[in-house]
PDB file of N, CA and C in Angstrom:
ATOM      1  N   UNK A   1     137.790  96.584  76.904  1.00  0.00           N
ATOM      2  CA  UNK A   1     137.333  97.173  75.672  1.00  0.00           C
ATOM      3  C   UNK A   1     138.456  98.020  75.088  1.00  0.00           C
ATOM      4  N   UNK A   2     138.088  98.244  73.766  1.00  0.00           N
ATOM      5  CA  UNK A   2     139.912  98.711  73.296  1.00  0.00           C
ATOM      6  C   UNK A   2     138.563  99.890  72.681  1.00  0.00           C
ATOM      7  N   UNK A   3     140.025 100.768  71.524  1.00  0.00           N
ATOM      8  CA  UNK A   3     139.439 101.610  70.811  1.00  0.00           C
ATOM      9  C   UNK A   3     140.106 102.271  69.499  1.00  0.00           C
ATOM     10  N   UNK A   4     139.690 103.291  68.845  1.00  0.00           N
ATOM     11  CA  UNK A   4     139.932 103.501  67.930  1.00  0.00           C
ATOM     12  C   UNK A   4     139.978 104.643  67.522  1.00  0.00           C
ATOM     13  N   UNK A   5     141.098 105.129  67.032  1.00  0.00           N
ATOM     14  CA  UNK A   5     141.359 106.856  66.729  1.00  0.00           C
ATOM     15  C   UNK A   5     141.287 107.476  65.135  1.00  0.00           C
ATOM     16  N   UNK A   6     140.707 107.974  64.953  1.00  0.00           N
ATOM     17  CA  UNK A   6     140.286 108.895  63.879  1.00  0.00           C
ATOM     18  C   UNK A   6     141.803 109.928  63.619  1.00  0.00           C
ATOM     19  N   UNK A   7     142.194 109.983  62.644  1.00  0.00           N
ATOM     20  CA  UNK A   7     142.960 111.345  63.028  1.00  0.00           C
ATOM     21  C   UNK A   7     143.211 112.421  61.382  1.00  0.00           C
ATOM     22  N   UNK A   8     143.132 113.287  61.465  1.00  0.00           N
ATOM     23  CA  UNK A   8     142.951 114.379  59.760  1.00  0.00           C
ATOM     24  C   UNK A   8     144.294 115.080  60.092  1.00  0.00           C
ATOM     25  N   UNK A   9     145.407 114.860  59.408  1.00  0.00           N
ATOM     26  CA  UNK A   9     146.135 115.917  59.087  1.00  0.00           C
ATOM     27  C   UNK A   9     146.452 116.433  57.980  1.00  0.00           C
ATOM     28  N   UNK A  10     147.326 117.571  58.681  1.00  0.00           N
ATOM     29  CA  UNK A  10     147.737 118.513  56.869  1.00  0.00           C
ATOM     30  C   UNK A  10     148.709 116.962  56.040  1.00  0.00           C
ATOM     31  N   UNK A  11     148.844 117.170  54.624  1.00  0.00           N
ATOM     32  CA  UNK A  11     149.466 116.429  54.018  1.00  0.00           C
ATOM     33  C   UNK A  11     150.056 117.136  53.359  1.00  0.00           C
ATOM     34  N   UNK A  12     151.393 117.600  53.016  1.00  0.00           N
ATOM     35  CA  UNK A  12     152.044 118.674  52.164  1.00  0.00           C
ATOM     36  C   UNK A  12     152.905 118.036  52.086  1.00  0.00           C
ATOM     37  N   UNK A  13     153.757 118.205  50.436  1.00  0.00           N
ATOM     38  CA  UNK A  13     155.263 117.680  50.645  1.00  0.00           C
ATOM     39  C   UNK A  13     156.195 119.026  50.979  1.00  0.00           C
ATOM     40  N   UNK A  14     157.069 118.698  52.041  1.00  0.00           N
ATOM     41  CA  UNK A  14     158.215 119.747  52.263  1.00  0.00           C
ATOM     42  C   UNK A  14     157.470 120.797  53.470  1.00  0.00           C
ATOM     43  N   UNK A  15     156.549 120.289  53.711  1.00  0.00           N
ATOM     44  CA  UNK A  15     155.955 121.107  54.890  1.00  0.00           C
ATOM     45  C   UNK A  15     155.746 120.653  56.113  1.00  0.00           C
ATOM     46  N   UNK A  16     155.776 121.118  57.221  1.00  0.00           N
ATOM     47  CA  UNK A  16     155.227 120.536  58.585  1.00  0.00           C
ATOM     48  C   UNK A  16     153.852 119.662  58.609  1.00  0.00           C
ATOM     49  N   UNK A  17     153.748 118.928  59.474  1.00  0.00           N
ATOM     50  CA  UNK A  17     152.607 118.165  59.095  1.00  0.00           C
ATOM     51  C   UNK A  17     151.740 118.793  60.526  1.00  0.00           C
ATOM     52  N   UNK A  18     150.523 118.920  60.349  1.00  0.00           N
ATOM     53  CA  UNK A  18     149.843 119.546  61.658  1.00  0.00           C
ATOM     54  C   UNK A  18     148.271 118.383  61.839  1.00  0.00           C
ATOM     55  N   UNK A  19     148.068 118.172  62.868  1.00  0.00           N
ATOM     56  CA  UNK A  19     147.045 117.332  63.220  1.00  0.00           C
ATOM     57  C   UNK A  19     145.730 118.527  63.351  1.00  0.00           C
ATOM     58  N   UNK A  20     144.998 118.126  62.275  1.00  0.00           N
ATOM     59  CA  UNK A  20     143.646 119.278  62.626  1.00  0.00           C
ATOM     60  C   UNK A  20     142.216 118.730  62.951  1.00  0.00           C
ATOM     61  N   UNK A  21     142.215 117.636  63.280  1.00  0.00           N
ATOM     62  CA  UNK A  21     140.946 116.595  63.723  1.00  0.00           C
ATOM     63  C   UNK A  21     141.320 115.030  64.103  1.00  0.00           C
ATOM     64  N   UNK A  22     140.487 115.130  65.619  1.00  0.00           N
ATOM     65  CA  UNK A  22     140.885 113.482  65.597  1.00  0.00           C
ATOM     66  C   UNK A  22     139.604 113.309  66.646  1.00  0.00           C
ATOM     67  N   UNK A  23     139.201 111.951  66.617  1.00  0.00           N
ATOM     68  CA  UNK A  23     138.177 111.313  66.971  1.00  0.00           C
ATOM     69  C   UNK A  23     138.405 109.913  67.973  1.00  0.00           C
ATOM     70  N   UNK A  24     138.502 109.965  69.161  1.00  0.00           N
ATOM     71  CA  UNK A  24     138.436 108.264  70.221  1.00  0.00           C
ATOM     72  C   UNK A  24     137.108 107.716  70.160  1.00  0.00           C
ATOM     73  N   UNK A  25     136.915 106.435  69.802  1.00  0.00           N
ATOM     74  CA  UNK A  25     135.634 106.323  69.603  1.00  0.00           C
ATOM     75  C   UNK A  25     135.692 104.353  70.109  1.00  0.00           C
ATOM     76  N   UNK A  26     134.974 103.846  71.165  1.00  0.00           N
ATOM     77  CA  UNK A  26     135.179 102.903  71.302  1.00  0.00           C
ATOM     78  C   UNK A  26     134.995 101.496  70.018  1.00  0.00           C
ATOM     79  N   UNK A  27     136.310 100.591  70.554  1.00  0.00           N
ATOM     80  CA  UNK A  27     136.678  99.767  69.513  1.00  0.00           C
ATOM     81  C   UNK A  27     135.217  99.073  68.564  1.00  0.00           C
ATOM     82  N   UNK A  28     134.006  98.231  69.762  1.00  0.00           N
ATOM     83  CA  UNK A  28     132.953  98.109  68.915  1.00  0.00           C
ATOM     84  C   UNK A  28     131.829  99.235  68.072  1.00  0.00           C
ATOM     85  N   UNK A  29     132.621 100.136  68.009  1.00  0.00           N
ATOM     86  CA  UNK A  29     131.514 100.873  67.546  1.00  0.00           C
ATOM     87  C   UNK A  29     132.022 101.185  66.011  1.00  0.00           C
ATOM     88  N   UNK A  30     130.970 101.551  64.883  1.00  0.00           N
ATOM     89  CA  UNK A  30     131.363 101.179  63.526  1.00  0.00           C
ATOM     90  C   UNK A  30     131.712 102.666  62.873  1.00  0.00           C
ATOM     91  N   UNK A  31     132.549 102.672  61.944  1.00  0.00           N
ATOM     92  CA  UNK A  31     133.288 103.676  61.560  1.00  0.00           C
ATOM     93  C   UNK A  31     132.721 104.248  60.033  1.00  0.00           C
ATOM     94  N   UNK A  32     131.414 103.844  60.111  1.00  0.00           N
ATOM     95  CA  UNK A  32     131.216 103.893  58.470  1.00  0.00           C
ATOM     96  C   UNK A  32     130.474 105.064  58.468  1.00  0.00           C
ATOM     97  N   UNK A  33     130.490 106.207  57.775  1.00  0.00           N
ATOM     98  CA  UNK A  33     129.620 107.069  57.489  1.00  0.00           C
ATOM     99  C   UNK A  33     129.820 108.315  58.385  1.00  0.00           C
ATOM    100  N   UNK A  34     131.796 108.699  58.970  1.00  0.00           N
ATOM    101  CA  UNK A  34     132.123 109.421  59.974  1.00  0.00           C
ATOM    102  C   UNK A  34     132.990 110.429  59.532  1.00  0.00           C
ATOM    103  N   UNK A  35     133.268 110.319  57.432  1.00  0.00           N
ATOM    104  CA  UNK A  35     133.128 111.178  56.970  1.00  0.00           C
ATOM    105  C   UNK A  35     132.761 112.545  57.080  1.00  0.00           C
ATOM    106  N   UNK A  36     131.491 112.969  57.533  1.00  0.00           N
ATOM    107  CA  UNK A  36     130.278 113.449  57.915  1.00  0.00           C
ATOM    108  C   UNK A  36     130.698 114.279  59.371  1.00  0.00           C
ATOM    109  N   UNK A  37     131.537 113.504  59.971  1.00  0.00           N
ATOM    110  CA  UNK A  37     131.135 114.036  61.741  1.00  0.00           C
ATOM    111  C   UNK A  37     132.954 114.966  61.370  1.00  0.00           C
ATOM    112  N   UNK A  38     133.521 114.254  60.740  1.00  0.00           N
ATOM    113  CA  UNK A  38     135.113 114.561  60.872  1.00  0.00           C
ATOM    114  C   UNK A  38     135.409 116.109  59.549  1.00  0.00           C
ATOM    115  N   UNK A  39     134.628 116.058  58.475  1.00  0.00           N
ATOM    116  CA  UNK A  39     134.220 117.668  57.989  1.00  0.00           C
ATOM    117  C   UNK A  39     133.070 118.301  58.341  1.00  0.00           C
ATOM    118  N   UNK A  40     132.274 118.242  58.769  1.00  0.00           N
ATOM    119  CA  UNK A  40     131.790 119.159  59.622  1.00  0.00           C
ATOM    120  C   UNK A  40     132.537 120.019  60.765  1.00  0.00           C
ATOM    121  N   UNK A  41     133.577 118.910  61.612  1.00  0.00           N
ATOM    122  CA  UNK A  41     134.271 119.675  62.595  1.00  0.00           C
ATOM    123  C   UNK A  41     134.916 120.644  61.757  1.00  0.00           C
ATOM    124  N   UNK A  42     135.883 120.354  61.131  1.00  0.00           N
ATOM    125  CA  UNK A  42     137.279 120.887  60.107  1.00  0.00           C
ATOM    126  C   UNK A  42     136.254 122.333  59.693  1.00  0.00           C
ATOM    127  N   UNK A  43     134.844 121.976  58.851  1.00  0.00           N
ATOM    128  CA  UNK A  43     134.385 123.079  58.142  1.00  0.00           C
ATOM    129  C   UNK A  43     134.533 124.442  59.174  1.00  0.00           C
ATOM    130  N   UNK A  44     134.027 123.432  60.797  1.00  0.00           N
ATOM    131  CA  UNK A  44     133.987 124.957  61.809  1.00  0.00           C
ATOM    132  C   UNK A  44     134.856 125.650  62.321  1.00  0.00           C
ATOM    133  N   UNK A  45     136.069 124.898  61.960  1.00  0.00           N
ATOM    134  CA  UNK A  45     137.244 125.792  62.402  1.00  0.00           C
ATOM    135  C   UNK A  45     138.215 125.982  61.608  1.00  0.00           C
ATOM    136  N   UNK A  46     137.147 126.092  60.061  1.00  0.00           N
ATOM    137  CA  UNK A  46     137.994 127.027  58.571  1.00  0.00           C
ATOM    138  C   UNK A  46     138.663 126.338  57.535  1.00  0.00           C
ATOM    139  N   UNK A  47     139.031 124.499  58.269  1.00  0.00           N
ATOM    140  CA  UNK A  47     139.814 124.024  57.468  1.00  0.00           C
ATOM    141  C   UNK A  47     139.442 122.925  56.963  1.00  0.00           C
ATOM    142  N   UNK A  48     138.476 123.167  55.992  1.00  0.00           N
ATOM    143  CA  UNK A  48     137.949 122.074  55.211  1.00  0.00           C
ATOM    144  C   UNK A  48     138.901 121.989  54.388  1.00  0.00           C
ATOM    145  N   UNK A  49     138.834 120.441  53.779  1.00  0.00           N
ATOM    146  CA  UNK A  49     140.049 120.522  53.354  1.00  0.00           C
ATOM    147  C   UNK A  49     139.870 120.103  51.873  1.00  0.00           C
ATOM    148  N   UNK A  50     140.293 120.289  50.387  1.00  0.00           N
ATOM    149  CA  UNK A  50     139.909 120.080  48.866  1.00  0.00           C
ATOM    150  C   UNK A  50     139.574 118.533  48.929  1.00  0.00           C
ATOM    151  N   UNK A  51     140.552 117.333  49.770  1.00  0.00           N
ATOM    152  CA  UNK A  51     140.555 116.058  49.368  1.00  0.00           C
ATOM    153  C   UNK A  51     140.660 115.576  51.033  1.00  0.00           C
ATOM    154  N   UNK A  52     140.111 114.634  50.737  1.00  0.00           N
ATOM    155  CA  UNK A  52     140.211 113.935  52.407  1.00  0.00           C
ATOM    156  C   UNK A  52     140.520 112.364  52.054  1.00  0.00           C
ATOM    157  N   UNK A  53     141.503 112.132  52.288  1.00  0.00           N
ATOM    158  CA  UNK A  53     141.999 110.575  52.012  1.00  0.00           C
ATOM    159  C   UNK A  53     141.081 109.157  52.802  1.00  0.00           C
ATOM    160  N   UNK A  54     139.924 108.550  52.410  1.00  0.00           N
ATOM    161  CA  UNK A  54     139.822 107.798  53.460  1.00  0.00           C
ATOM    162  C   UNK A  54     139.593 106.223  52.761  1.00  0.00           C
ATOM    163  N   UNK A  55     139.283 104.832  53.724  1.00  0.00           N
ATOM    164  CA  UNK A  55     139.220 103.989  53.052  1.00  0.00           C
ATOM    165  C   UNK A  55     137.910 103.544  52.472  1.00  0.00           C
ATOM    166  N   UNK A  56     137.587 102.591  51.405  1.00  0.00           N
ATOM    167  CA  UNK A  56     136.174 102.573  51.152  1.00  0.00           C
ATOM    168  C   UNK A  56     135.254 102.123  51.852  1.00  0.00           C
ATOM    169  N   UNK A  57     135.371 101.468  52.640  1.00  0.00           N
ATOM    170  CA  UNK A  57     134.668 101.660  54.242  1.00  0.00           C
ATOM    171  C   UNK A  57     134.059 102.318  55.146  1.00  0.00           C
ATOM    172  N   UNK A  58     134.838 103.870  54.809  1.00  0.00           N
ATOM    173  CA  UNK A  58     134.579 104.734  55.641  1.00  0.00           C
ATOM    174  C   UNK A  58     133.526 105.608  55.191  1.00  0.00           C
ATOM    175  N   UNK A  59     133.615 105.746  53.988  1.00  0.00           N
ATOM    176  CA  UNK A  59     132.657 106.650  53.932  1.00  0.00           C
ATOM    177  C   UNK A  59     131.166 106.424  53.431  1.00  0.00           C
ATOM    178  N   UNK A  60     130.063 106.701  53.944  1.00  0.00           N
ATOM    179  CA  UNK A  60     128.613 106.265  52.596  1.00  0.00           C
ATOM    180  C   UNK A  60     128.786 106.913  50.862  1.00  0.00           C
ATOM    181  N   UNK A  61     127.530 106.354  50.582  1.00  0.00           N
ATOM    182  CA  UNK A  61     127.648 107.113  48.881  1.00  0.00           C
ATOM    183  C   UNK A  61     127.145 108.481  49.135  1.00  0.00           C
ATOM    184  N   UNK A  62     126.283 108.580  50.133  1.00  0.00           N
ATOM    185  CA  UNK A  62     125.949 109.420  50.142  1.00  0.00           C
ATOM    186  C   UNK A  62     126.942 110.810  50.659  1.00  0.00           C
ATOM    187  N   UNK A  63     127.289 110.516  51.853  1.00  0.00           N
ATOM    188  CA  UNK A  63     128.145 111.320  52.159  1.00  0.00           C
ATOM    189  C   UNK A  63     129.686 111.674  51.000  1.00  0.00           C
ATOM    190  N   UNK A  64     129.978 110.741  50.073  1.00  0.00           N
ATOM    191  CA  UNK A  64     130.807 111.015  48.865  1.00  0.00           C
ATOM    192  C   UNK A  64     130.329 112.241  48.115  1.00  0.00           C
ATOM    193  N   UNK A  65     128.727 112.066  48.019  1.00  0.00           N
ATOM    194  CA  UNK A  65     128.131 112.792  46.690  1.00  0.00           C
ATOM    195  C   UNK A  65     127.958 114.353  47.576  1.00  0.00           C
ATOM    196  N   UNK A  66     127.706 114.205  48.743  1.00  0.00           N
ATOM    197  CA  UNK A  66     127.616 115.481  49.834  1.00  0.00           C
ATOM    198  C   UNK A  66     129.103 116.271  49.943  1.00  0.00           C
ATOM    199  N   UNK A  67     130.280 115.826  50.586  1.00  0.00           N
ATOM    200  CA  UNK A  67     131.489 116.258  49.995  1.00  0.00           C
ATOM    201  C   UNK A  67     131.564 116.818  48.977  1.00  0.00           C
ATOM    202  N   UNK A  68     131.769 116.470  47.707  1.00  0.00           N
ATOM    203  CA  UNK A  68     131.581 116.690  46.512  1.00  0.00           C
ATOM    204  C   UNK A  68     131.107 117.811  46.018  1.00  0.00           C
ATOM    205  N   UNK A  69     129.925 118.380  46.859  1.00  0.00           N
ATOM    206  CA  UNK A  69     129.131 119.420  46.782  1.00  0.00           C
ATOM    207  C   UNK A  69     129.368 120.530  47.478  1.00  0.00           C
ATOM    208  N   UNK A  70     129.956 120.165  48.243  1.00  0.00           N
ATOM    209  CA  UNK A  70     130.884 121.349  49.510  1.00  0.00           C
ATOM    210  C   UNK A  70     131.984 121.358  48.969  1.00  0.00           C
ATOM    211  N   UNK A  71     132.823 120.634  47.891  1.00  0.00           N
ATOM    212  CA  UNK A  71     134.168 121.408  47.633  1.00  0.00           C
ATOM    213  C   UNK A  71     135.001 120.415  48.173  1.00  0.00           C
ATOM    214  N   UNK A  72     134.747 119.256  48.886  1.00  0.00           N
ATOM    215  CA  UNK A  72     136.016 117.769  49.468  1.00  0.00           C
ATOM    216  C   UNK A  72     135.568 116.656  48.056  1.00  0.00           C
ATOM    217  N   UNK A  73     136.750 116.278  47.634  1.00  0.00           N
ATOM    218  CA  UNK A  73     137.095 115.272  47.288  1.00  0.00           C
ATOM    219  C   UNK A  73     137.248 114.270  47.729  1.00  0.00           C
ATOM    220  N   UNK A  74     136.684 112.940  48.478  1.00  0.00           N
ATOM    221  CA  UNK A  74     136.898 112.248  48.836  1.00  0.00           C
ATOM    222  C   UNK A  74     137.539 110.545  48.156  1.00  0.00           C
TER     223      UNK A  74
END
């Protein structure tokens, strides 16, 4: 069985890049709607972040319109 890594970092130009969330999650298991699990962590340790880059896959509508409302851009 293989797997699959989640990972949130800072994105700045001209700045250090710092890893502030990451997720192992086995390969069959589905990645849609983890939006959700990956700002929630960030929110608890201060660093929610304005925009969160992800693919359209990843996230539900719902969880878009929820972001949105907390202040992430997705």
């Amino acid at each position: 069985m293989g797997y699959h890594v989640h990972i949130a970092e800072t994105c700045r130009n001209l700045r250090t890049e710092i890893l502030t969330d990451f997720e192992v999650l086995p390969a069959n298991e589905n990645d849609y709607g983890k939006e959700r699990r990956v700002l929630e962590r960030l929110d608890k340790r201060g660093w929610r972040p304005t925009v969160l880059n992800v693919d359209a896959g990843y996230c539900t509508g719902q969880g878009i319109v929820d972001a949105q409302a907390q202040g992430t851009l997705l």
